[in-house]
C-alpha atoms as a PDB file:
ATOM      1  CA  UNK A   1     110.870  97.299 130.394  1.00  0.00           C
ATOM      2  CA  UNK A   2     110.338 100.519 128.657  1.00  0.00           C
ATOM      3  CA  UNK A   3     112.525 101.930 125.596  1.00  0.00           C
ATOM      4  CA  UNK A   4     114.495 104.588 127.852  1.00  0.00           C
ATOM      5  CA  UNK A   5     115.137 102.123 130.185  1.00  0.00           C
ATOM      6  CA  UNK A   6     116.578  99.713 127.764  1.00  0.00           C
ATOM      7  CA  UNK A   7     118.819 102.271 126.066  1.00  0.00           C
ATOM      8  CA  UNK A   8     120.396 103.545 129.758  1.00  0.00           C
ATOM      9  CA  UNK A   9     121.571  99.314 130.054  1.00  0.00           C
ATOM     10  CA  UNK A  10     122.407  99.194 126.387  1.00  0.00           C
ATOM     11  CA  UNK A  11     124.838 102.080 126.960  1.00  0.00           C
ATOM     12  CA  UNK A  12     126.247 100.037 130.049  1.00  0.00           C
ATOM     13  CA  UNK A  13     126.434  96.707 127.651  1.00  0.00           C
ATOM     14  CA  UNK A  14     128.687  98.713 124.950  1.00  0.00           C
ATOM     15  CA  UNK A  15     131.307  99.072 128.110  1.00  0.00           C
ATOM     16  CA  UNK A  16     131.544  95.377 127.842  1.00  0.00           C
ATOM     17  CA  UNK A  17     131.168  94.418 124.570  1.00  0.00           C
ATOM     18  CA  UNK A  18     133.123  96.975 123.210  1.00  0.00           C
ATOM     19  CA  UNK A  19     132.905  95.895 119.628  1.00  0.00           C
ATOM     20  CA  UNK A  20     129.682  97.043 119.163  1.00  0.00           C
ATOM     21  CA  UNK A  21     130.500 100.316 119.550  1.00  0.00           C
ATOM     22  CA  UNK A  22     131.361 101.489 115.747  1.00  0.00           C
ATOM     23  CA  UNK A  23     127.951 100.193 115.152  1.00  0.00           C
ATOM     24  CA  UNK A  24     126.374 102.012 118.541  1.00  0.00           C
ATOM     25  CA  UNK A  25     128.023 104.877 118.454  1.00  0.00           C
ATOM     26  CA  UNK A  26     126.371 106.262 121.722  1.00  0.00           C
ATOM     27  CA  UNK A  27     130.082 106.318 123.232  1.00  0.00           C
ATOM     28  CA  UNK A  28     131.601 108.135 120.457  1.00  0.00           C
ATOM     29  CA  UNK A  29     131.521 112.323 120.216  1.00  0.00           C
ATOM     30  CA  UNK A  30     129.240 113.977 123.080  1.00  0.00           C
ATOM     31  CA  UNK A  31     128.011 116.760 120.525  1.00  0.00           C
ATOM     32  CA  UNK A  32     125.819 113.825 118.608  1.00  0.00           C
ATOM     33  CA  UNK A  33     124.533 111.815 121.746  1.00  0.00           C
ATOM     34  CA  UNK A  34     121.442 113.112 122.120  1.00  0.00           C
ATOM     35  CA  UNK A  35     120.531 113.392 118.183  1.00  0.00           C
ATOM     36  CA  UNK A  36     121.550 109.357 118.326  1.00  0.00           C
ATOM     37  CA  UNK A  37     119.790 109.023 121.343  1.00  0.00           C
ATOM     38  CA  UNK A  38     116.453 110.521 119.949  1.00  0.00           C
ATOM     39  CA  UNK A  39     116.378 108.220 116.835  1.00  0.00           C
ATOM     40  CA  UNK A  40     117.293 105.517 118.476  1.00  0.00           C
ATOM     41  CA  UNK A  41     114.138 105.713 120.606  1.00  0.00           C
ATOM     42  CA  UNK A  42     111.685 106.906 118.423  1.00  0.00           C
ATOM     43  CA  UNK A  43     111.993 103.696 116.281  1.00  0.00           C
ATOM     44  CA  UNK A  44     112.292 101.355 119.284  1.00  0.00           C
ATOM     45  CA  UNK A  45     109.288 103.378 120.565  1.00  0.00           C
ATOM     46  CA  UNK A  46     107.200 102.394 117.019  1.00  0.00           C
ATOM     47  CA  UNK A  47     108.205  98.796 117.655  1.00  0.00           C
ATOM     48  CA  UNK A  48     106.864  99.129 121.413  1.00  0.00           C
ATOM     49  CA  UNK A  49     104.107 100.471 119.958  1.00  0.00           C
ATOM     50  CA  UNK A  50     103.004  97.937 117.696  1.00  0.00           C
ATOM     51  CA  UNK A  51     104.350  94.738 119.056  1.00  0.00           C
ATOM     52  CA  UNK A  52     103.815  95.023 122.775  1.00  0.00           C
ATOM     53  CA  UNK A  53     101.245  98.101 123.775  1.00  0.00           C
ATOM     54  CA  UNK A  54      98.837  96.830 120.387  1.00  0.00           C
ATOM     55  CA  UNK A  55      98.962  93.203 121.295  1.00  0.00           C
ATOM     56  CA  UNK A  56      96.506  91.522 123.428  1.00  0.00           C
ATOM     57  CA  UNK A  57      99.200  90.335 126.294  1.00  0.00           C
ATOM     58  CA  UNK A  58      97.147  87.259 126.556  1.00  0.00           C
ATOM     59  CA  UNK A  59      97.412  86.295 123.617  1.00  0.00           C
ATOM     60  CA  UNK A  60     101.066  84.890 121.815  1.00  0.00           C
ATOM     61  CA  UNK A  61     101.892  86.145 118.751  1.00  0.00           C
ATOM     62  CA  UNK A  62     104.626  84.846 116.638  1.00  0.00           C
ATOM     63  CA  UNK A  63     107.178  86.857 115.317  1.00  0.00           C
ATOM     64  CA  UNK A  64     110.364  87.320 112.463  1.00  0.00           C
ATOM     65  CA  UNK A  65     112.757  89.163 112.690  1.00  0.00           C
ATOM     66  CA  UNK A  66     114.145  89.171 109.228  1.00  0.00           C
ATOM     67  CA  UNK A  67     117.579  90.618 109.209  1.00  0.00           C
ATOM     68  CA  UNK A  68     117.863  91.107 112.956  1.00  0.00           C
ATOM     69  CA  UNK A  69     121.292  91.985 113.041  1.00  0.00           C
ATOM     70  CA  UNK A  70     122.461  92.067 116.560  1.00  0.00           C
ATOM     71  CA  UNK A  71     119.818  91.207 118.065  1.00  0.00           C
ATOM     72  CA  UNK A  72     118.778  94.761 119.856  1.00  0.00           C
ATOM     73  CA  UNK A  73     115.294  94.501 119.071  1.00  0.00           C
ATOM     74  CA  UNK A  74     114.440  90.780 119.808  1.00  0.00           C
ATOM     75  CA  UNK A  75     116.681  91.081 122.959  1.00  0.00           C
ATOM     76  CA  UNK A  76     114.278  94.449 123.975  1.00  0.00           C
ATOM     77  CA  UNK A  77     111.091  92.238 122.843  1.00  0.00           C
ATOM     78  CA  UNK A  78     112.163  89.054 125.139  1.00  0.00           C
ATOM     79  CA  UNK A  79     112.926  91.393 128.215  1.00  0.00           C
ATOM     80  CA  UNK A  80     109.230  92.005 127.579  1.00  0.00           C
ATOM     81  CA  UNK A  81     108.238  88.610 127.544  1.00  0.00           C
ATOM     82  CA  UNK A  82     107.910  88.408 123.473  1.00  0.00           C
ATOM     83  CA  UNK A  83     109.177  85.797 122.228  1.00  0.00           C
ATOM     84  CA  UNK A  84     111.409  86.357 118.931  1.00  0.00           C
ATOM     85  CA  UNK A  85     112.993  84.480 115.767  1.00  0.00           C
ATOM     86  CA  UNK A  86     115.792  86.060 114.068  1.00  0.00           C
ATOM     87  CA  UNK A  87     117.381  85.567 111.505  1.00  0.00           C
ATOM     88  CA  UNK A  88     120.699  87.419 109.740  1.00  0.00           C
ATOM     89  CA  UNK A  89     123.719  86.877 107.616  1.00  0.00           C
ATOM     90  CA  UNK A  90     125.732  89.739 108.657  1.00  0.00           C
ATOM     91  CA  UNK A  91     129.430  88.817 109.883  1.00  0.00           C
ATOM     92  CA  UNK A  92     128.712  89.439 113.765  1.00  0.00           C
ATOM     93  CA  UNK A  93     126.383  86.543 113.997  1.00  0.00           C
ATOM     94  CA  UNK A  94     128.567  85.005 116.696  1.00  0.00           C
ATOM     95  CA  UNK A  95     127.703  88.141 119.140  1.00  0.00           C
ATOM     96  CA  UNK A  96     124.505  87.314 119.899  1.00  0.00           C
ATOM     97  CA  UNK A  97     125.193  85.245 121.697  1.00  0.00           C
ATOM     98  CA  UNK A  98     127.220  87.005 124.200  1.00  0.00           C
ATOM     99  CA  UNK A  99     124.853  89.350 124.183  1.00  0.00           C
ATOM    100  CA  UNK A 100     122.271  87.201 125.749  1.00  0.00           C
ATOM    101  CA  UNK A 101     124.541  86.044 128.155  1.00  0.00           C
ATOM    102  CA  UNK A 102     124.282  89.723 129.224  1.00  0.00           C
ATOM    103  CA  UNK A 103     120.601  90.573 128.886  1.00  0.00           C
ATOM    104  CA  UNK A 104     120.072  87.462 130.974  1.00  0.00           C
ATOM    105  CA  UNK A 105     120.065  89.412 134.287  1.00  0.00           C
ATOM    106  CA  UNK A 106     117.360  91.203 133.144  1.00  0.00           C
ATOM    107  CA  UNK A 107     114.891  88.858 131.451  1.00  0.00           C
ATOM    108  CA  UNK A 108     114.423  85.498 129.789  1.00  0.00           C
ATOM    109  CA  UNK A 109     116.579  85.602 126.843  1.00  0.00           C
ATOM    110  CA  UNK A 110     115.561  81.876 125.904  1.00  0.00           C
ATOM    111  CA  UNK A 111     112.660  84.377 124.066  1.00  0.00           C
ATOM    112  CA  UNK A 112     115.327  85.201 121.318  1.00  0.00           C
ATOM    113  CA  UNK A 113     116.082  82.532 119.325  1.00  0.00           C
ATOM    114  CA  UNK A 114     118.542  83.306 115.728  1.00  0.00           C
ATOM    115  CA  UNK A 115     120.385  81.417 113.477  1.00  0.00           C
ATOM    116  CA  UNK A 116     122.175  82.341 110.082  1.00  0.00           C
ATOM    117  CA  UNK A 117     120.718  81.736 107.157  1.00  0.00           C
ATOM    118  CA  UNK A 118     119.096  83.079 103.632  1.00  0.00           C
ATOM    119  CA  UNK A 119     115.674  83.827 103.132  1.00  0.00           C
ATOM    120  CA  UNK A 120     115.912  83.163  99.689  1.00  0.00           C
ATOM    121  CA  UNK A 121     117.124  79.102 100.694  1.00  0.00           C
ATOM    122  CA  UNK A 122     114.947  78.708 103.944  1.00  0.00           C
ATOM    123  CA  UNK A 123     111.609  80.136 103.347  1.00  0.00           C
ATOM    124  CA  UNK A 124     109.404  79.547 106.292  1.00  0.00           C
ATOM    125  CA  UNK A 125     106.178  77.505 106.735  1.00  0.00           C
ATOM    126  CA  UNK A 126     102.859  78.582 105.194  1.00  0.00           C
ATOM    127  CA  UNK A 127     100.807  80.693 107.730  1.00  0.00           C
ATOM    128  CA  UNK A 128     103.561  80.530 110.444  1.00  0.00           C
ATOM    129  CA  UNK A 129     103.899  84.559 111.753  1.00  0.00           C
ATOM    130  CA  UNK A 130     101.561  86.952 113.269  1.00  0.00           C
ATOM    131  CA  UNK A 131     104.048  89.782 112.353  1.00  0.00           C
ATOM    132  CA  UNK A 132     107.711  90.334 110.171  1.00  0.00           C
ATOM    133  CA  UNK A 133     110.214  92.835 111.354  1.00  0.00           C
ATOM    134  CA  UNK A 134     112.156  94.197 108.462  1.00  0.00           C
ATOM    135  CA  UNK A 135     114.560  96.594 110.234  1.00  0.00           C
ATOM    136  CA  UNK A 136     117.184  98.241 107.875  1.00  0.00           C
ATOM    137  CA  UNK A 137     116.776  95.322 105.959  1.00  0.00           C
ATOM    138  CA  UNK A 138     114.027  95.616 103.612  1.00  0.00           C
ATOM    139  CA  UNK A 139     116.121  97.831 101.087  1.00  0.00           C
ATOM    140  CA  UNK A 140     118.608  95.041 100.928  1.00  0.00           C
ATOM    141  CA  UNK A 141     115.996  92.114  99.912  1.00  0.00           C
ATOM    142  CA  UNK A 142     116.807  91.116  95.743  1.00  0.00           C
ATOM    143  CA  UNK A 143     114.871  89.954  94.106  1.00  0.00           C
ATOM    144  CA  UNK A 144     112.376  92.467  96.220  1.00  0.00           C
ATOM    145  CA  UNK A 145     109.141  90.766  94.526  1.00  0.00           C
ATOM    146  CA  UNK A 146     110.144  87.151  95.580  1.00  0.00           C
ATOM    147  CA  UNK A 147     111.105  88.282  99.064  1.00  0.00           C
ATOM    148  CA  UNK A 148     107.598  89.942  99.765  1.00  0.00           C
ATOM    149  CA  UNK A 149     105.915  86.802  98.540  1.00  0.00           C
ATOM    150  CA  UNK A 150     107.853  84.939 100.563  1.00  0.00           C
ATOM    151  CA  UNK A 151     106.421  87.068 103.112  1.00  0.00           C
ATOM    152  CA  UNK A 152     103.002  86.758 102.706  1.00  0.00           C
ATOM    153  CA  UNK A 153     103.247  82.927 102.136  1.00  0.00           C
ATOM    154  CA  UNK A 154     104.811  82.802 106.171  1.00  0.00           C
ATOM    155  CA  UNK A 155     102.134  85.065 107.099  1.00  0.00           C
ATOM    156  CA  UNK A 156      99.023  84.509 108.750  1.00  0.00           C
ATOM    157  CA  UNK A 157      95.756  85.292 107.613  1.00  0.00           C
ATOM    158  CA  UNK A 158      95.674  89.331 108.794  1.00  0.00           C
ATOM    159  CA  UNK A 159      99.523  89.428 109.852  1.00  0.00           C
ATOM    160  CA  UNK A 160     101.666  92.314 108.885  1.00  0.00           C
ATOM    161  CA  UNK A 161     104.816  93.416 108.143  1.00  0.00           C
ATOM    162  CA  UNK A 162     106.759  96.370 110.628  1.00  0.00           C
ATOM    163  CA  UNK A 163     109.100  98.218 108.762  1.00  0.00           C
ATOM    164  CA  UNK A 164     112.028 100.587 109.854  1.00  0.00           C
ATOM    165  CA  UNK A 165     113.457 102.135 106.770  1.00  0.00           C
ATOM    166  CA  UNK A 166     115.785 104.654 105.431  1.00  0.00           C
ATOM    167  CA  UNK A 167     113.329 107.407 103.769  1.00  0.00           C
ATOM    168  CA  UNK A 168     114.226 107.321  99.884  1.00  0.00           C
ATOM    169  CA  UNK A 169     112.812 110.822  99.069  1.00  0.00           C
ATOM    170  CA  UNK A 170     115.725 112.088 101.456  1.00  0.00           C
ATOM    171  CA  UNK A 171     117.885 114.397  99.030  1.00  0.00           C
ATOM    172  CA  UNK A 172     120.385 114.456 101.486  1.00  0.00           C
ATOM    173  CA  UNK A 173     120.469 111.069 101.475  1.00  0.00           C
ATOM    174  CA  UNK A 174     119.965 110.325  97.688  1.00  0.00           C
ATOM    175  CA  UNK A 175     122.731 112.434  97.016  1.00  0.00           C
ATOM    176  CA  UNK A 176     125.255 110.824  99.377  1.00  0.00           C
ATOM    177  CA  UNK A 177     123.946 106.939  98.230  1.00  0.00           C
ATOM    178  CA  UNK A 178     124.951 108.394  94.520  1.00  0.00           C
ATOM    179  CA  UNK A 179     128.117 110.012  94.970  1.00  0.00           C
ATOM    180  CA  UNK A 180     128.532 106.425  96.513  1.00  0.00           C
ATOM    181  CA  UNK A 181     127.178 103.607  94.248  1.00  0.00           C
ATOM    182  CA  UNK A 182     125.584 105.488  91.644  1.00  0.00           C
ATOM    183  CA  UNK A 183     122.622 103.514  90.108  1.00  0.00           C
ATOM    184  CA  UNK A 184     124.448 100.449  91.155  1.00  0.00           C
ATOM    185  CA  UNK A 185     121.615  99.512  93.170  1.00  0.00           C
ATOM    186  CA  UNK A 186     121.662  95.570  93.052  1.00  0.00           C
ATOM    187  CA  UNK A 187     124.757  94.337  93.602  1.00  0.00           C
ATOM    188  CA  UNK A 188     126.078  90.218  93.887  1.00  0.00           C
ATOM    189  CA  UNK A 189     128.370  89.538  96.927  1.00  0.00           C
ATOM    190  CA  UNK A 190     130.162  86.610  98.599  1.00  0.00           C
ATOM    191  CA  UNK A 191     128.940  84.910 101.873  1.00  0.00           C
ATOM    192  CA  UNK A 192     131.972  83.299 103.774  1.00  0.00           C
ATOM    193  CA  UNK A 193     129.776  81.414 105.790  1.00  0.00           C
ATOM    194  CA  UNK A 194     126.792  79.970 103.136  1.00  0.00           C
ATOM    195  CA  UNK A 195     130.215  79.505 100.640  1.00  0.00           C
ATOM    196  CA  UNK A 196     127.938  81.345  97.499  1.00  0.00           C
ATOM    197  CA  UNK A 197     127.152  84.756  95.528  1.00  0.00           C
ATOM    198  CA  UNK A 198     124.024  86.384  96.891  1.00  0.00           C
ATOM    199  CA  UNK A 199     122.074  89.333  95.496  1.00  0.00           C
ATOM    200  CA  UNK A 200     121.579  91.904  97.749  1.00  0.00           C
ATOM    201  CA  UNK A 201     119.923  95.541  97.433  1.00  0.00           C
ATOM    202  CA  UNK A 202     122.633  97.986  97.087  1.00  0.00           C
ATOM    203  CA  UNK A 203     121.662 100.549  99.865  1.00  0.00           C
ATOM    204  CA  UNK A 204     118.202 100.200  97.520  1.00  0.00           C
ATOM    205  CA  UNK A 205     116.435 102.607  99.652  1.00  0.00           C
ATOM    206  CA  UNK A 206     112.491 104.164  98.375  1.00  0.00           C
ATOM    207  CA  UNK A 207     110.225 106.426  99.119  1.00  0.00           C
ATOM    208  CA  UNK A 208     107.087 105.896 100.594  1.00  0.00           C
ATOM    209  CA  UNK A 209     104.688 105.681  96.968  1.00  0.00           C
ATOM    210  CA  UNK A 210     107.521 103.210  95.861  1.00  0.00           C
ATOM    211  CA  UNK A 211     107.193 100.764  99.343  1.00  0.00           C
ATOM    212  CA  UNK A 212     103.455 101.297  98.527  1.00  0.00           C
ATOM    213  CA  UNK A 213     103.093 100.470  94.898  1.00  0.00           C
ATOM    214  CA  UNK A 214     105.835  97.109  96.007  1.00  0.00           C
ATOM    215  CA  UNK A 215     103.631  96.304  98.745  1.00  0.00           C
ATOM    216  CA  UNK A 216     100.476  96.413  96.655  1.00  0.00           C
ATOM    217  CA  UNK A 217     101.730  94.240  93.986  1.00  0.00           C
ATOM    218  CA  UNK A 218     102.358  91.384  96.252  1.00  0.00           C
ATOM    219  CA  UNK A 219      99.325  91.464  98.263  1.00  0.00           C
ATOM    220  CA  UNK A 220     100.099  94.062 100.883  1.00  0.00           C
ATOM    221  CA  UNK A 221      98.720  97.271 102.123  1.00  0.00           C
ATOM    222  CA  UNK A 222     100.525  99.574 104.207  1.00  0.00           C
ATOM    223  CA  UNK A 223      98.347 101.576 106.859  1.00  0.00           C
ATOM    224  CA  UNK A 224      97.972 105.481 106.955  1.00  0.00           C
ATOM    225  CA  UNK A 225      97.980 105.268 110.127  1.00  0.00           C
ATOM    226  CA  UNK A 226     101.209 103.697 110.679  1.00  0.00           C
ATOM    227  CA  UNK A 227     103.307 105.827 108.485  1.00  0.00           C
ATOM    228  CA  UNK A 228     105.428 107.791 110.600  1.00  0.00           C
ATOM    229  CA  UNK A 229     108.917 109.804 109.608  1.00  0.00           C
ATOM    230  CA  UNK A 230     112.144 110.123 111.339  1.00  0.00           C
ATOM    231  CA  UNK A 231     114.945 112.663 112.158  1.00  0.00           C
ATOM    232  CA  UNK A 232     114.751 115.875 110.332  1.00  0.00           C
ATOM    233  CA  UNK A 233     117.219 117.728 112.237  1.00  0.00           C
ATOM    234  CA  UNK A 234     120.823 117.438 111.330  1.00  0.00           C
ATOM    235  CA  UNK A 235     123.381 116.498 114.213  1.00  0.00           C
ATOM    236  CA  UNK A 236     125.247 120.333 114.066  1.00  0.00           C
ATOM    237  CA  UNK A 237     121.437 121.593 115.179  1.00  0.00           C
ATOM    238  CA  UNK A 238     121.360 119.473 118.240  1.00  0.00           C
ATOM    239  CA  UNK A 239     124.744 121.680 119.433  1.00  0.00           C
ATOM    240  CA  UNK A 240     122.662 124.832 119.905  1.00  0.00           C
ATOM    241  CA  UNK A 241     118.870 123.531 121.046  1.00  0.00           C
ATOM    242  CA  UNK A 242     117.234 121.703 123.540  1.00  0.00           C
ATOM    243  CA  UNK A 243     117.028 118.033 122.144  1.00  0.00           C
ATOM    244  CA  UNK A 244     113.005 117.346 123.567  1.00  0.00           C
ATOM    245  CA  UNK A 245     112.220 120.545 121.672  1.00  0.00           C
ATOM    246  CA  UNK A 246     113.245 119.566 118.611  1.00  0.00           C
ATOM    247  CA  UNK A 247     112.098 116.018 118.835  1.00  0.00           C
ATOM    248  CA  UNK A 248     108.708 117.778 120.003  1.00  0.00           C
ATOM    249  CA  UNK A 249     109.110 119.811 116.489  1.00  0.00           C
ATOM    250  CA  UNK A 250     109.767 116.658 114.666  1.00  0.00           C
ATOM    251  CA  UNK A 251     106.632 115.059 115.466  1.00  0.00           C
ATOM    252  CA  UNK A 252     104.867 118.602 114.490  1.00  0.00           C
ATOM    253  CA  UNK A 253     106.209 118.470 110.821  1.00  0.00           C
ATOM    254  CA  UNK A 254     105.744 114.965 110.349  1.00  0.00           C
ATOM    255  CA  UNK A 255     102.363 115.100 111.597  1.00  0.00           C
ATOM    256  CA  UNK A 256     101.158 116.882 107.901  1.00  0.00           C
ATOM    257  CA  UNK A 257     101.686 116.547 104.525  1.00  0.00           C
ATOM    258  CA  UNK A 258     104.105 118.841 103.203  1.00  0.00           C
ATOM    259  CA  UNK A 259     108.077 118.913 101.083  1.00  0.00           C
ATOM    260  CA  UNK A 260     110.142 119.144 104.741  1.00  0.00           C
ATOM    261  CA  UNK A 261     108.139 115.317 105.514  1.00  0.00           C
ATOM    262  CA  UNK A 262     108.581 113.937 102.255  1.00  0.00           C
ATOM    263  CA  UNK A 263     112.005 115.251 101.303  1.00  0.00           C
ATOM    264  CA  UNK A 264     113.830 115.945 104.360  1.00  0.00           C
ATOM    265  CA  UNK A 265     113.061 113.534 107.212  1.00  0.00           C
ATOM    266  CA  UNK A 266     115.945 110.328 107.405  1.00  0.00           C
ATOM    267  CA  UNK A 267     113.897 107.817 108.306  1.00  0.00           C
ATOM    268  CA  UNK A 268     110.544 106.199 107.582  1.00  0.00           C
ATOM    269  CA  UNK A 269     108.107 103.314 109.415  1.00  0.00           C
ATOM    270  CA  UNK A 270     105.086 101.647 108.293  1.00  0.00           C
ATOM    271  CA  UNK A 271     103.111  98.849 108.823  1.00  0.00           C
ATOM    272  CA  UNK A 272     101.890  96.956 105.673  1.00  0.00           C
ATOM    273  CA  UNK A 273      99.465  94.222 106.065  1.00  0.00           C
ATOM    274  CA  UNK A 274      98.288  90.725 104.509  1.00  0.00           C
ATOM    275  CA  UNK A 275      95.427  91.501 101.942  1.00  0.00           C
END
């Protein structure tokens, strides 16, 4: 199943389950569908990229999805025949599973297993994963040190981590994170469900030299290759232009070094892998 494919039944799902749609706001004002649309697809296109086209489809690779949320991107990996382990402790746990019930008519969504739990109080087997998905998540991981060790201890010799961040250097972004939490960065909240405090990255978002110095310290190396940046143009630009053009001119800027990449683009993926 291809990424545009997926989205056109995703948009059909959020019909049904309609309270994903605050999250997936695809249904919401017409003026920002296609600038959703567009980002939602480039990133789902990097995991495609690295997790089904780059694999060997003979060979089974195992596979974490840290922080998984709703599921999207395990339930797009199993209706390619990948099977997927998530786990999450955000408050709509108990969706997933109606989701699958959904996604069943168009694969095997006995691929997607998830559960609710900690990484910090379940760490996984020595050598267990081929590959870690850290989607929106990796900004929240405290303490960020032990997490990445924790990392490379479930890794296989070679395996790697795929990451889909928010791009600290944003100053759109960095300006909108301080007017909300200032330097509050690390914050301690309450899980309902585990009944305890847990530390949690405060919208902790960094730029690319940060992830890379991080990554390096704990026995990681993140690609060149792999880095690639997301969304430059604003929602109000999609209004007047033809949406393939300026994803077409996205992939131009981001394609060199330069202030508009490093300062102005949203998002930010990279592969780092087991030294």
């Amino acid at each position: 199943m291809s990424p545009e494919q997926f989205f056109e039944l995703l948009l059909k799902e959020l019909e049904v389950h309609t309270e994903m749609q605050p999250y997936y706001k695809f249904l919401g004002k017409k003026s920002s569908w296609h600038f959703r649309r567009n980002y939602f697809l480039q990133r789902l296109k990097y995991i495609h990229k690295y997790l089904i086209e780059e694999n060997n489809p003979n060979k089974q690779v195992s596979i974490w999805d840290c922080g998984c949320g709703y599921g999207t991107t395990c339930l797009y990996l199993a209706m390619n025949g990948i099977a997927t382990y998530g786990t999450t402790l955000e408050f709509y746990f108990e969706t997933v599973q109606k989701r699958k019930e959904y996604w069943s008519q168009y694969g095997d969504t006995s691929l997607f297993t998830c559960t609710y739990e900690n990484l910090f109080d379940n760490k996984p087997s020595a050598n267990s994963y081929d590959w870690i998905i850290v989607q929106d998540t990796l900004h929240h991981l405290e303490p960020i040190n032990e997490a990445l060790q924790i990392f490379k201890g479930s890794l296989k010799t070679g395996g790697r981590i795929l990451s889909i961040e928010e791009n600290g250097n944003n100053l759109i972004q960095r300006a909108k994170l301080y007017k909300y939490r200032g330097n509050n960065r690390i914050i301690t909240i309450w899980d309902e469900k585990l009944q305890k405090d847990i530390l949690i990255g405060n919208e902790n978002i960094r730029s690319l030299a940060d992830w890379k110095s991080l990554m390096q310290e704990n026995g990681f190396i993140i690609t060149t290759d792999s880095v690639e940046y997301v969304r430059y143009y604003l929602p109000f630009i999609y209004r007047f232009s033809d949406p393939l053009k300026l994803l077409q001119n996205e992939l131009k800027i981001q394609s060199s070094d330069g202030l508009r990449r490093e300062y102005f683009f949203f998002g930010l993926n990279f592969v780092a892998k087991k030294t």
